[in-house]
Protein backbone atom coordinates (compact mmCIF):
# COMPACT_ATOMS: atom_id res chain seq x y z
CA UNK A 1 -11.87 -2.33 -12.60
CA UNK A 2 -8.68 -4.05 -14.61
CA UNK A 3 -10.42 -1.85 -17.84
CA UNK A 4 -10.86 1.64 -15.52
CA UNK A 5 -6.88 1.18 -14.42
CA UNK A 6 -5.50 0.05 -18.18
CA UNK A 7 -7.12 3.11 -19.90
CA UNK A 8 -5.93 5.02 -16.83
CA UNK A 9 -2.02 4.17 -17.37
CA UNK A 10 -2.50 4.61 -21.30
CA UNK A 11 -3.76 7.99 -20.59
CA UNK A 12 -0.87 8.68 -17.69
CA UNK A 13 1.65 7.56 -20.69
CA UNK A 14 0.34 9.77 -23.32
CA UNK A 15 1.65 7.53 -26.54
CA UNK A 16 0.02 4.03 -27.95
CA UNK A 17 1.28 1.19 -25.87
CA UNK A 18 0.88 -2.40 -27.91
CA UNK A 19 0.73 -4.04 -24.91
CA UNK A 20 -1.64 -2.49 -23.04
CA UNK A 21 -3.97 -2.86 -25.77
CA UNK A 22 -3.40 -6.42 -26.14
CA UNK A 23 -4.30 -7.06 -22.35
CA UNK A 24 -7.61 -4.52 -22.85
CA UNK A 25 -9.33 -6.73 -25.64
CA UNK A 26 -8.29 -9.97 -24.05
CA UNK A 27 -9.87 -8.74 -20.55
CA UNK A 28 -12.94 -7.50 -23.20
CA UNK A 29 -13.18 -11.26 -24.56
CA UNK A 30 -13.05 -13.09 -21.32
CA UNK A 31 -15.31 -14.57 -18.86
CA UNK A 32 -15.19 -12.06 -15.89
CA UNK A 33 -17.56 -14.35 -14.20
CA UNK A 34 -14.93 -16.90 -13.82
CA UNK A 35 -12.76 -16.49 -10.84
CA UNK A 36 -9.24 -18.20 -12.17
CA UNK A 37 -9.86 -15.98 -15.12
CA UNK A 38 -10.07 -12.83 -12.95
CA UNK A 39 -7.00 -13.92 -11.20
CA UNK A 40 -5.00 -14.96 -14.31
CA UNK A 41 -5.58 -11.27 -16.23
CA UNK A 42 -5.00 -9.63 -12.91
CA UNK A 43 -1.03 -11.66 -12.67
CA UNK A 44 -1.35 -10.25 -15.91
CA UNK A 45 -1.56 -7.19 -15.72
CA UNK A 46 0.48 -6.71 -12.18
CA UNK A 47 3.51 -8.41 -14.13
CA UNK A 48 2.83 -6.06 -17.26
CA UNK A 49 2.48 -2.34 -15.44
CA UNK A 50 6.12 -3.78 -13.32
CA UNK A 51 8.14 -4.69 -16.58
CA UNK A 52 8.81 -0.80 -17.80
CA UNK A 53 9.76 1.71 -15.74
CA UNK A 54 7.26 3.79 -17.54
CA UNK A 55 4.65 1.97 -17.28
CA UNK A 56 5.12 1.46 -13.10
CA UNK A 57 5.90 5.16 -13.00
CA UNK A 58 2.77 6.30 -14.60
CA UNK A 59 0.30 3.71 -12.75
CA UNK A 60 2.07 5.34 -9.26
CA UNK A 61 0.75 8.62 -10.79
CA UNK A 62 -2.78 7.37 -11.51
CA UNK A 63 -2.77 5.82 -7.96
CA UNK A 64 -1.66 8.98 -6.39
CA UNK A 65 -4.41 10.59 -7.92
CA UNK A 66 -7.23 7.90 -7.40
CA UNK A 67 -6.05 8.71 -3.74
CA UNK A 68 -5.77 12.15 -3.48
CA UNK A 69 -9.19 11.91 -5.15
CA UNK A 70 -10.85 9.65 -2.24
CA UNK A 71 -9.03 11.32 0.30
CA UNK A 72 -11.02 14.41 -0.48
CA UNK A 73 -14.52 12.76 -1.01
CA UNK A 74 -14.21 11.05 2.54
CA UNK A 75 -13.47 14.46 3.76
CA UNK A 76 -16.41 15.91 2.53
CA UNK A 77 -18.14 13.16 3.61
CA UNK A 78 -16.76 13.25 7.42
CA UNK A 79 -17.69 16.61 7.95
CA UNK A 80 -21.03 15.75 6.75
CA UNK A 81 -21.18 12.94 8.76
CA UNK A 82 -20.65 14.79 12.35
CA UNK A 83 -23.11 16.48 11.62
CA UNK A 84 -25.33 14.23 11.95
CA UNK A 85 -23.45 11.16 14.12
CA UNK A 86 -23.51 11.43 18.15
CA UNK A 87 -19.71 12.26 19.35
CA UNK A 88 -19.63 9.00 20.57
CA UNK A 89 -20.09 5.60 18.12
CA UNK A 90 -21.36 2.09 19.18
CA UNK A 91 -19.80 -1.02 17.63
CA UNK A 92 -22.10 -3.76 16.08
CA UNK A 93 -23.02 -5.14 19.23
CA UNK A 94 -23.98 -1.84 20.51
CA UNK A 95 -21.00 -1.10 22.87
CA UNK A 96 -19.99 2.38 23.23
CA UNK A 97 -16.81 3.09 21.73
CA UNK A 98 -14.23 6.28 21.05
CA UNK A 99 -14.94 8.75 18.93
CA UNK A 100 -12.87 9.72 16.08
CA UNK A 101 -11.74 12.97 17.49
CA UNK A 102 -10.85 10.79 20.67
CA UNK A 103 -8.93 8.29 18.70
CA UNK A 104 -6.89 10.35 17.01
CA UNK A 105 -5.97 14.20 18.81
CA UNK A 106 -4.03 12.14 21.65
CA UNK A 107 -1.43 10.72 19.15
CA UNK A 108 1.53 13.67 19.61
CA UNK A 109 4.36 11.26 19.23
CA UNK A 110 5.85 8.18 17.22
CA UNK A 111 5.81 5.57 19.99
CA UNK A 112 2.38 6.65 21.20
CA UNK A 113 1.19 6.06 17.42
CA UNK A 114 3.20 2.44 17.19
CA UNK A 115 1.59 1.48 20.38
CA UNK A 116 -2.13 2.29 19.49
CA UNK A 117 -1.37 -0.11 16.27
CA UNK A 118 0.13 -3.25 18.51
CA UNK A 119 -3.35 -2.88 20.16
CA UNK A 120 -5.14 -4.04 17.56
CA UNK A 121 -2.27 -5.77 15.37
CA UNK A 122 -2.84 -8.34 13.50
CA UNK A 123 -6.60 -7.99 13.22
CA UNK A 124 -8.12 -8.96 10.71
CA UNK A 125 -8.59 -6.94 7.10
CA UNK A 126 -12.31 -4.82 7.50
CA UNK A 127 -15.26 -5.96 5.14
CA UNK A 128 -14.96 -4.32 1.48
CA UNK A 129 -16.58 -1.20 1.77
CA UNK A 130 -15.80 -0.35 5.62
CA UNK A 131 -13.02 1.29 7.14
CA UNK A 132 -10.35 -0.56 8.63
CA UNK A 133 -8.50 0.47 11.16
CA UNK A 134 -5.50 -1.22 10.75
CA UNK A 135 -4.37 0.74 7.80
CA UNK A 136 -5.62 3.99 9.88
CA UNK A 137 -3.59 3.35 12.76
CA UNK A 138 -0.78 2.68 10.57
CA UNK A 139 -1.02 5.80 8.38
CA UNK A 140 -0.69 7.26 12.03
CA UNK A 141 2.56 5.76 12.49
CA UNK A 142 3.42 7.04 8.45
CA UNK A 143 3.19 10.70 9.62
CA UNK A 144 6.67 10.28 11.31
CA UNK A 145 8.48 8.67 8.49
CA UNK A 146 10.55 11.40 7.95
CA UNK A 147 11.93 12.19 12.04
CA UNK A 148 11.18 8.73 13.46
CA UNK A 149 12.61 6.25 10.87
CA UNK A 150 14.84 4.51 13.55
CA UNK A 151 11.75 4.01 15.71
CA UNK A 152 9.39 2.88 12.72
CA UNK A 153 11.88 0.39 11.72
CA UNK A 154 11.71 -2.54 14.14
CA UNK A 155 7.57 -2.22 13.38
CA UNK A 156 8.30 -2.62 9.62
CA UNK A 157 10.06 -5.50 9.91
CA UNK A 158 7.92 -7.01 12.77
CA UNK A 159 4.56 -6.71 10.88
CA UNK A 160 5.97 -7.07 7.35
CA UNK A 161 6.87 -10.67 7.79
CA UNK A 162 3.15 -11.64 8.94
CA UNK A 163 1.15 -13.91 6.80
CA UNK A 164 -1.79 -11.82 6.51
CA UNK A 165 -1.59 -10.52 2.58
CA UNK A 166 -3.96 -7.03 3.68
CA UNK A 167 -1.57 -5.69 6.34
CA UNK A 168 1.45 -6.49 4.64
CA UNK A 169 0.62 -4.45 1.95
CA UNK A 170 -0.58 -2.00 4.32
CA UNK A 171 3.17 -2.43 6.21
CA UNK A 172 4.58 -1.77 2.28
CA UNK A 173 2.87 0.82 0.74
CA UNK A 174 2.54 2.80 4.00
CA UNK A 175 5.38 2.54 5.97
CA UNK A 176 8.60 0.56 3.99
CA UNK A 177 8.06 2.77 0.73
CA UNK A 178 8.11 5.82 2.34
CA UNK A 179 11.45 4.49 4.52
CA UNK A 180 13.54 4.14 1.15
CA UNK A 181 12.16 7.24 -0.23
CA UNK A 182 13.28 9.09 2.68
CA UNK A 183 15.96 7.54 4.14
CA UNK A 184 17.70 4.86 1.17
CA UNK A 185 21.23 4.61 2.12
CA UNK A 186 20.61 4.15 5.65
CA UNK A 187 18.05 1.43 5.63
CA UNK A 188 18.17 -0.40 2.22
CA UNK A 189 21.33 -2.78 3.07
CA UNK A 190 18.54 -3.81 5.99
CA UNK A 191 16.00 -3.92 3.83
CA UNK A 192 17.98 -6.57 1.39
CA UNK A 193 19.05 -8.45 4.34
CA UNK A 194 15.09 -8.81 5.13
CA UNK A 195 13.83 -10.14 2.23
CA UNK A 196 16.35 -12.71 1.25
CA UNK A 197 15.53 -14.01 5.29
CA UNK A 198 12.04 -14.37 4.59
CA UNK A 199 9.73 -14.69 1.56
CA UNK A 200 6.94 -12.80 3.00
CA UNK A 201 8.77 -9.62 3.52
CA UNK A 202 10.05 -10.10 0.14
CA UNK A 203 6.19 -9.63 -0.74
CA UNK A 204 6.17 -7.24 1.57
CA UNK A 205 9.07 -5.22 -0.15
CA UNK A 206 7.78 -6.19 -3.63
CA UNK A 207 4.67 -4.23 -2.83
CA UNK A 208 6.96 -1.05 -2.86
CA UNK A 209 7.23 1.82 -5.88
CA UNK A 210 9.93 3.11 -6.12
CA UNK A 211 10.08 7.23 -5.14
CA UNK A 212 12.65 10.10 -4.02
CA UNK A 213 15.80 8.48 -2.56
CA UNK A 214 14.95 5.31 -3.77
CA UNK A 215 14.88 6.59 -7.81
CA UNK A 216 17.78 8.29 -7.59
CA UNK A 217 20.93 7.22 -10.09
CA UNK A 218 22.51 4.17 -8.11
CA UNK A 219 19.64 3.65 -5.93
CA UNK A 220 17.03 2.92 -8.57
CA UNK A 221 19.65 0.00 -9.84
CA UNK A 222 19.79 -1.72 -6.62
CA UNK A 223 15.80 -1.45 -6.01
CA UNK A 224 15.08 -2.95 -9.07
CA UNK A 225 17.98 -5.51 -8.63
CA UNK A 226 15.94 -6.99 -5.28
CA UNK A 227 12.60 -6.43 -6.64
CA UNK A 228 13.59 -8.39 -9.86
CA UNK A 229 15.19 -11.28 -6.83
CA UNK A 230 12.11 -11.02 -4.85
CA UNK A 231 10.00 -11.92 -7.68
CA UNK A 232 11.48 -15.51 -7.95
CA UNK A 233 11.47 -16.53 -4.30
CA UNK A 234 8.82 -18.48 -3.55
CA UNK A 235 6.05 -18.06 -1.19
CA UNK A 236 5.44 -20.78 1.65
């Protein structure tokens, strides 16, 4: 996985990168049976792709597309799949519950989306492999990003200070990335107030790339001011 997205962001970059060399033969000479070794070329690696901005902006790109990708091969396989699945789903004890169609074609409004996610907030993260749907109510609530910002807000900031590591990334790369790239100069001086009250929405926030508004000459300097701030505050 840590070779797949290395040769992916030399690839996005077009041009020899020293670095990312380096890190490929050392994660081709290590033990990837040990754990701490795992963890210590992953740190790696996460510090490495955030020190240049090229190298952050073209593992965004990569992502995008490893998404986009997905996206479209669950597609395929949903419409295959109700084909074949009763409208109706049972749970792993058997009970009955909503279909997707009836989980989703009621949601016609922001606060009817950030309600259906308190339901079932904080949850726990799904079993690798399954869907989880935390991050699906959530990407509910992303939808309205754009016209609903003021509503999405007090969610943000409610769920990104939790201590559970899977939703707050879910909280960042859904919901608070998409805030600054939409709306900057509104909710950034919010956002910085946020993060220096509490370390985990710095993690929260530090889980963030950095797109539209939030690039922009002036904006971009800022971002990467608290990003660089949220990096040294320590996690309790």
């Amino acid at each position: 996985m840590m070779l797949d997205l290395i040769d992916g962001v030399q690839v996005e970059v077009g041009i020899p990168v020293p670095s990312l060399d380096d890190l490929r033969a050392r994660v081709l000479a290590a033990n990837a049976s040990n754990p701490e070794t795992q963890k210590h070329l992953a740190q790696e690696m996460e510090l490495l792709l955030d020190s240049q901005t090229f190298l952050r902006e073209a593992a965004h790109r990569l992502q995008i597309r490893n998404v986009a990708e997905t996206i479209a091969r669950a597609e395929v396989a949903l419409e295959q799949a109700k084909r074949v699945l009763p409208n109706h789903l049972s749970d792993r004890n058997g009970v009955p519950t909503e279909s997707v169609d009836d989980e989703t074609d009621g949601v016609i409004d922001v606060s009817q989306a950030i309600e259906r996610a308190e339901r079932i907030l904080p949850g726990q993260a799904a079993a690798e492999g399954e869907s989880d749907p935390r991050w699906q109510a959530i990407m509910l609530i992303e939808d309205f990003i754009e016209e609903e910002p003021d509503s999405i807000w007090p969610f943000i900031l409610r769920w990104g200070v939790n201590d559970d590591e899977d939703l707050r990334t879910a909280i960042g790369v859904l919901l608070l990335e998409d805030l600054l790239e939409h709306h900057f100069a509104r909710f950034f001086p919010f956002v910085e107030e946020a993060t220096r009250r509490n370390s985990n929405f710095a993690n929260t926030f530090r889980k963030c790339w950095k797109l539209g508004q939030a690039a922009e000459n002036g904006n971009a300097e800022a971002f990467d001011a608290l990003q660089s701030q949220c990096r040294n505050v320590k996690r309790h």
